[in-house]
C-alpha atoms as a PDB file:
ATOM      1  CA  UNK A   1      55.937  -6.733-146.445  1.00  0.00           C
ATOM      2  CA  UNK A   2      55.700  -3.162-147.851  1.00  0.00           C
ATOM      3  CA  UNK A   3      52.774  -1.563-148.919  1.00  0.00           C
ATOM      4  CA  UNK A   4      52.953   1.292-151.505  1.00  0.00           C
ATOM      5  CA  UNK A   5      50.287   3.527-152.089  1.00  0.00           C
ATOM      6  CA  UNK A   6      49.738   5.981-155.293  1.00  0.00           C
ATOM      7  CA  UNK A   7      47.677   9.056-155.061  1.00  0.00           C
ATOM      8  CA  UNK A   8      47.916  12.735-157.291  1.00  0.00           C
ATOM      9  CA  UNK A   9      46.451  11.261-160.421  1.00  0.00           C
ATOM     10  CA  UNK A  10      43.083  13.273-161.526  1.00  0.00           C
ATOM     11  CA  UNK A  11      42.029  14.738-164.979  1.00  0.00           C
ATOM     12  CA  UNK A  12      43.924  17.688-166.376  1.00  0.00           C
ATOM     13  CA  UNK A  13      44.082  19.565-169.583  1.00  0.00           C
ATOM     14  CA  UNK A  14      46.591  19.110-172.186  1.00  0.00           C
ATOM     15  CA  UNK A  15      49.668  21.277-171.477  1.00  0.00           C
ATOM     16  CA  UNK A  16      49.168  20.962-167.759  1.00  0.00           C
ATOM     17  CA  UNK A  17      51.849  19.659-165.089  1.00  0.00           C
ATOM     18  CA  UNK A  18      50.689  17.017-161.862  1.00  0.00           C
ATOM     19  CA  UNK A  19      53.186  15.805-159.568  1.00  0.00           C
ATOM     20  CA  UNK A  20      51.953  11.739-158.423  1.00  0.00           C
ATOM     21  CA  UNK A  21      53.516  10.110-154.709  1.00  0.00           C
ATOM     22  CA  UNK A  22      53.981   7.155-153.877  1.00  0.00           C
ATOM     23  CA  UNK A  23      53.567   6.782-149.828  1.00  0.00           C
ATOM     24  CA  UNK A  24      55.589   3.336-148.899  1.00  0.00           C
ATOM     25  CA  UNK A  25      55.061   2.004-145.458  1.00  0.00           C
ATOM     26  CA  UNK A  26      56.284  -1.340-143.750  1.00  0.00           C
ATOM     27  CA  UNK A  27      59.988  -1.713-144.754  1.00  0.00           C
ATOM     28  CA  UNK A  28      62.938   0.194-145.001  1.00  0.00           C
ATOM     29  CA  UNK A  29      62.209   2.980-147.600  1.00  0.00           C
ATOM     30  CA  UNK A  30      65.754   4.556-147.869  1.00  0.00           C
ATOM     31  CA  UNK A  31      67.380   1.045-148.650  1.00  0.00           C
ATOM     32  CA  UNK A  32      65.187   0.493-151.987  1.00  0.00           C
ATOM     33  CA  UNK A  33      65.382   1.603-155.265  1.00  0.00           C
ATOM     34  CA  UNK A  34      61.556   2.573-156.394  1.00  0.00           C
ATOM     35  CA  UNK A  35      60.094   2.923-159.950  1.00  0.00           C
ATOM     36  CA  UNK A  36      57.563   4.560-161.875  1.00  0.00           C
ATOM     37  CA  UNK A  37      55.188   2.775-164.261  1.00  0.00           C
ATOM     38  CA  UNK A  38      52.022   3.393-166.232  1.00  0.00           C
ATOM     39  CA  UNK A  39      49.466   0.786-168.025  1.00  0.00           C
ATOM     40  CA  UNK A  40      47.675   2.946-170.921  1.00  0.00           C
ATOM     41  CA  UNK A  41      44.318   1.475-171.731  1.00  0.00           C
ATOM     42  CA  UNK A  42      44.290  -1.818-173.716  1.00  0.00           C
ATOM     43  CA  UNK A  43      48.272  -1.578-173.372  1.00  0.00           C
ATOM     44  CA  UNK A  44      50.620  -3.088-171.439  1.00  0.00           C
ATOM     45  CA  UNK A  45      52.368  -1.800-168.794  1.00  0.00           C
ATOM     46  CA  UNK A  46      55.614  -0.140-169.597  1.00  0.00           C
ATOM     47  CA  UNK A  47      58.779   1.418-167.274  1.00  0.00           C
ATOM     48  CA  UNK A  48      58.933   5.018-166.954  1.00  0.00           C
ATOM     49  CA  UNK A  49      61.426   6.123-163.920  1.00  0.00           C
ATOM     50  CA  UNK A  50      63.852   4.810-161.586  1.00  0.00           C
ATOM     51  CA  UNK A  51      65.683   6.380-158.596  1.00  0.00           C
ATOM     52  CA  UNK A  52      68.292   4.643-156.785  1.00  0.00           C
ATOM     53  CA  UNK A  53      67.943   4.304-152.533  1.00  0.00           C
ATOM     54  CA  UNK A  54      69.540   7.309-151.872  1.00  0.00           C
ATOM     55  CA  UNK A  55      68.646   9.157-154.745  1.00  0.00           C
ATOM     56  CA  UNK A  56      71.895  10.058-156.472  1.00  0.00           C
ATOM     57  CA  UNK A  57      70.584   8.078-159.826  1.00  0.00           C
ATOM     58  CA  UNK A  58      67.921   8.017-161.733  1.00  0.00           C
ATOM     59  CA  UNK A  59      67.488   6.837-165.229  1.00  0.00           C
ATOM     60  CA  UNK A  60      63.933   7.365-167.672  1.00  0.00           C
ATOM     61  CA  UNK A  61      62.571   5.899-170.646  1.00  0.00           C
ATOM     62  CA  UNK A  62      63.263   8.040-173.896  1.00  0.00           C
ATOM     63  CA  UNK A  63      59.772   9.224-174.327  1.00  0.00           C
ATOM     64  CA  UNK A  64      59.071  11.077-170.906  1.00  0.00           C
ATOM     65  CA  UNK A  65      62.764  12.180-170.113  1.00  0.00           C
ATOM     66  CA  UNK A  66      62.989  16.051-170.077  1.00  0.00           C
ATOM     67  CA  UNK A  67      58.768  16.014-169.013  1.00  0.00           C
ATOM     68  CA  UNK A  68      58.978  13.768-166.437  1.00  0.00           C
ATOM     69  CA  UNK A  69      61.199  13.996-162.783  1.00  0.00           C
ATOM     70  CA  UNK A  70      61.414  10.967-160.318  1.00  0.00           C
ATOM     71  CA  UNK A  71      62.485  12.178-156.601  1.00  0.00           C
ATOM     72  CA  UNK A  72      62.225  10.602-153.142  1.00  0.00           C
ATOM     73  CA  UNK A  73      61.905  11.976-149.614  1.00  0.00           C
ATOM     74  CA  UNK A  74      63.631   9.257-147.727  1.00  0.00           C
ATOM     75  CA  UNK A  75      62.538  11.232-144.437  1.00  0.00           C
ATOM     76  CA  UNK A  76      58.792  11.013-145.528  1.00  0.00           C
ATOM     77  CA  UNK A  77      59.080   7.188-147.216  1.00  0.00           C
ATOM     78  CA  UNK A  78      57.635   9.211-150.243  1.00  0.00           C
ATOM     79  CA  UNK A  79      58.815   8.722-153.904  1.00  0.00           C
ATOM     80  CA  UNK A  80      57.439  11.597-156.982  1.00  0.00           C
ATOM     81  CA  UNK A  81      56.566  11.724-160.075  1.00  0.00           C
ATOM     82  CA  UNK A  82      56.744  15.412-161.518  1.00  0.00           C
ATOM     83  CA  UNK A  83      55.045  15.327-165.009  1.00  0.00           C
ATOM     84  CA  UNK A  84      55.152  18.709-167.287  1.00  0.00           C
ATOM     85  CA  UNK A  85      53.975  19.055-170.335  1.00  0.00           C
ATOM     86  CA  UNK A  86      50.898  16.401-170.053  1.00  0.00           C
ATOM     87  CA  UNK A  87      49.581  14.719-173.410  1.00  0.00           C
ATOM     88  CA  UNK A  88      46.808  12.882-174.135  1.00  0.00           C
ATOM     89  CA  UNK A  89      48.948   9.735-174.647  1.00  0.00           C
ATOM     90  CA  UNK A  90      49.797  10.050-171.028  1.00  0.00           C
ATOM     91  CA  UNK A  91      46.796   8.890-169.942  1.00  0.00           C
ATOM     92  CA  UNK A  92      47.056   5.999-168.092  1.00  0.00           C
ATOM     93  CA  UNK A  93      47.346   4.273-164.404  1.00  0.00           C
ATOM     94  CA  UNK A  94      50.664   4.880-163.273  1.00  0.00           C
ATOM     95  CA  UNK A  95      52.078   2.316-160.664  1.00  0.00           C
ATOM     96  CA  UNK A  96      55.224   3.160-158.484  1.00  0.00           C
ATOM     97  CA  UNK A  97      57.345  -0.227-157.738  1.00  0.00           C
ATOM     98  CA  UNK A  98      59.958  -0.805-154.829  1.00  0.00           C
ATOM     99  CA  UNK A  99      63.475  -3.260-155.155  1.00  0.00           C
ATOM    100  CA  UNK A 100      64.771  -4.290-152.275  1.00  0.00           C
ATOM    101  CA  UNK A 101      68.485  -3.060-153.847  1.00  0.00           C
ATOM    102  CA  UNK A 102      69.624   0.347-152.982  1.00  0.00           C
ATOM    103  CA  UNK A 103      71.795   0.693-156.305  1.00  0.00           C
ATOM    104  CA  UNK A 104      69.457  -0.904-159.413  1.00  0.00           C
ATOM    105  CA  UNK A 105      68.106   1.484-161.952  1.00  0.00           C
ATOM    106  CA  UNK A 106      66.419  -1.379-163.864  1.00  0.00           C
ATOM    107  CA  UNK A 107      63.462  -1.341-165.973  1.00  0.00           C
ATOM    108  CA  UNK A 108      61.990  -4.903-166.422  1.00  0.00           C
ATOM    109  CA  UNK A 109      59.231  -5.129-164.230  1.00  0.00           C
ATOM    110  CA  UNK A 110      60.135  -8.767-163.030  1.00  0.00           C
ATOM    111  CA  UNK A 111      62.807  -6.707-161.175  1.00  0.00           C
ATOM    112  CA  UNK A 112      60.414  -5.318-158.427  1.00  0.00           C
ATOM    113  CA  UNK A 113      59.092  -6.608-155.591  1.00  0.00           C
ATOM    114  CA  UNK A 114      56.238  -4.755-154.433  1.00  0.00           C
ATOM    115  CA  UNK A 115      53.655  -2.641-156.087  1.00  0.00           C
ATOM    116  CA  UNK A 116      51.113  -0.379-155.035  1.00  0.00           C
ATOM    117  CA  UNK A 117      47.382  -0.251-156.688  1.00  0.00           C
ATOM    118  CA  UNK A 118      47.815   2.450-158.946  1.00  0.00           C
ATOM    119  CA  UNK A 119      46.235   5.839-159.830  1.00  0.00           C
ATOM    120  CA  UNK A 120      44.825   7.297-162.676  1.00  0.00           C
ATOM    121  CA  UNK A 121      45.762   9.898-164.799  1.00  0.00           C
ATOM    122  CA  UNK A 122      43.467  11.426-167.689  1.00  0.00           C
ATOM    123  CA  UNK A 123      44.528  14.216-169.797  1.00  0.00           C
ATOM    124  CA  UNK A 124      41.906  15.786-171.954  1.00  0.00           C
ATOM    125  CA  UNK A 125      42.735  17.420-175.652  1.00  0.00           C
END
């Protein structure tokens, strides 16, 4: 079983930059690829970055690539979301999401096996 916990998301101004982690405990971190995702209010939830196991691949969706980075720190079981550049259509929960295969970059959410409970991030106009 592996737990995934989000944390980093607050309220922030237009324009501004936040960096989210994802803390995963209770499997083998550096053997799965891990995901970003966020659920804007009254939307659904919709794939924003992947990073294979050992981090040599990553792969975004078209509207966040160039704001957003996706890292890990296989030594601290830790995956990131840098986000630049923060619009008000970014607000949402954002949800990280572990596969237990090292090499996917996928993007349907049926893909993953474990999610963490989310965090929310607000950006103000």
């Amino acid at each position: 079983q592996v737990q995934l916990v989000e944390s980093g998301g607050e309220l922030v101004q237009t324009g501004d930059s936040l960096r989210l982690s994802c803390a995963a405990s209770g499997g083998t971190f550096s053997r799965y690829s891990m995901a970003w995702f966020r659920q804007a209010p009254g939307k659904e939830r919709t794939f924003l970055a992947v990073i294979t196991a050992n981090g040599a691949m990553t792969d975004y969706t078209t509207s966040v690539k160039g704001r957003f980075t996706i890292s890990r720190d296989n030594a601290k079981n830790t995956v990131y979301l840098q986000m630049n550049n923060l619009k008000p259509e970014d607000t949402a929960v954002y949800y990280c999401a572990s596969r237990n295969y090292p090499w996917s970059l996928a993007q349907a959410q049926a893909s993953y096996d474990y999610w963490g409970q989310g965090t929310q991030v607000t950006v103000s106009s």
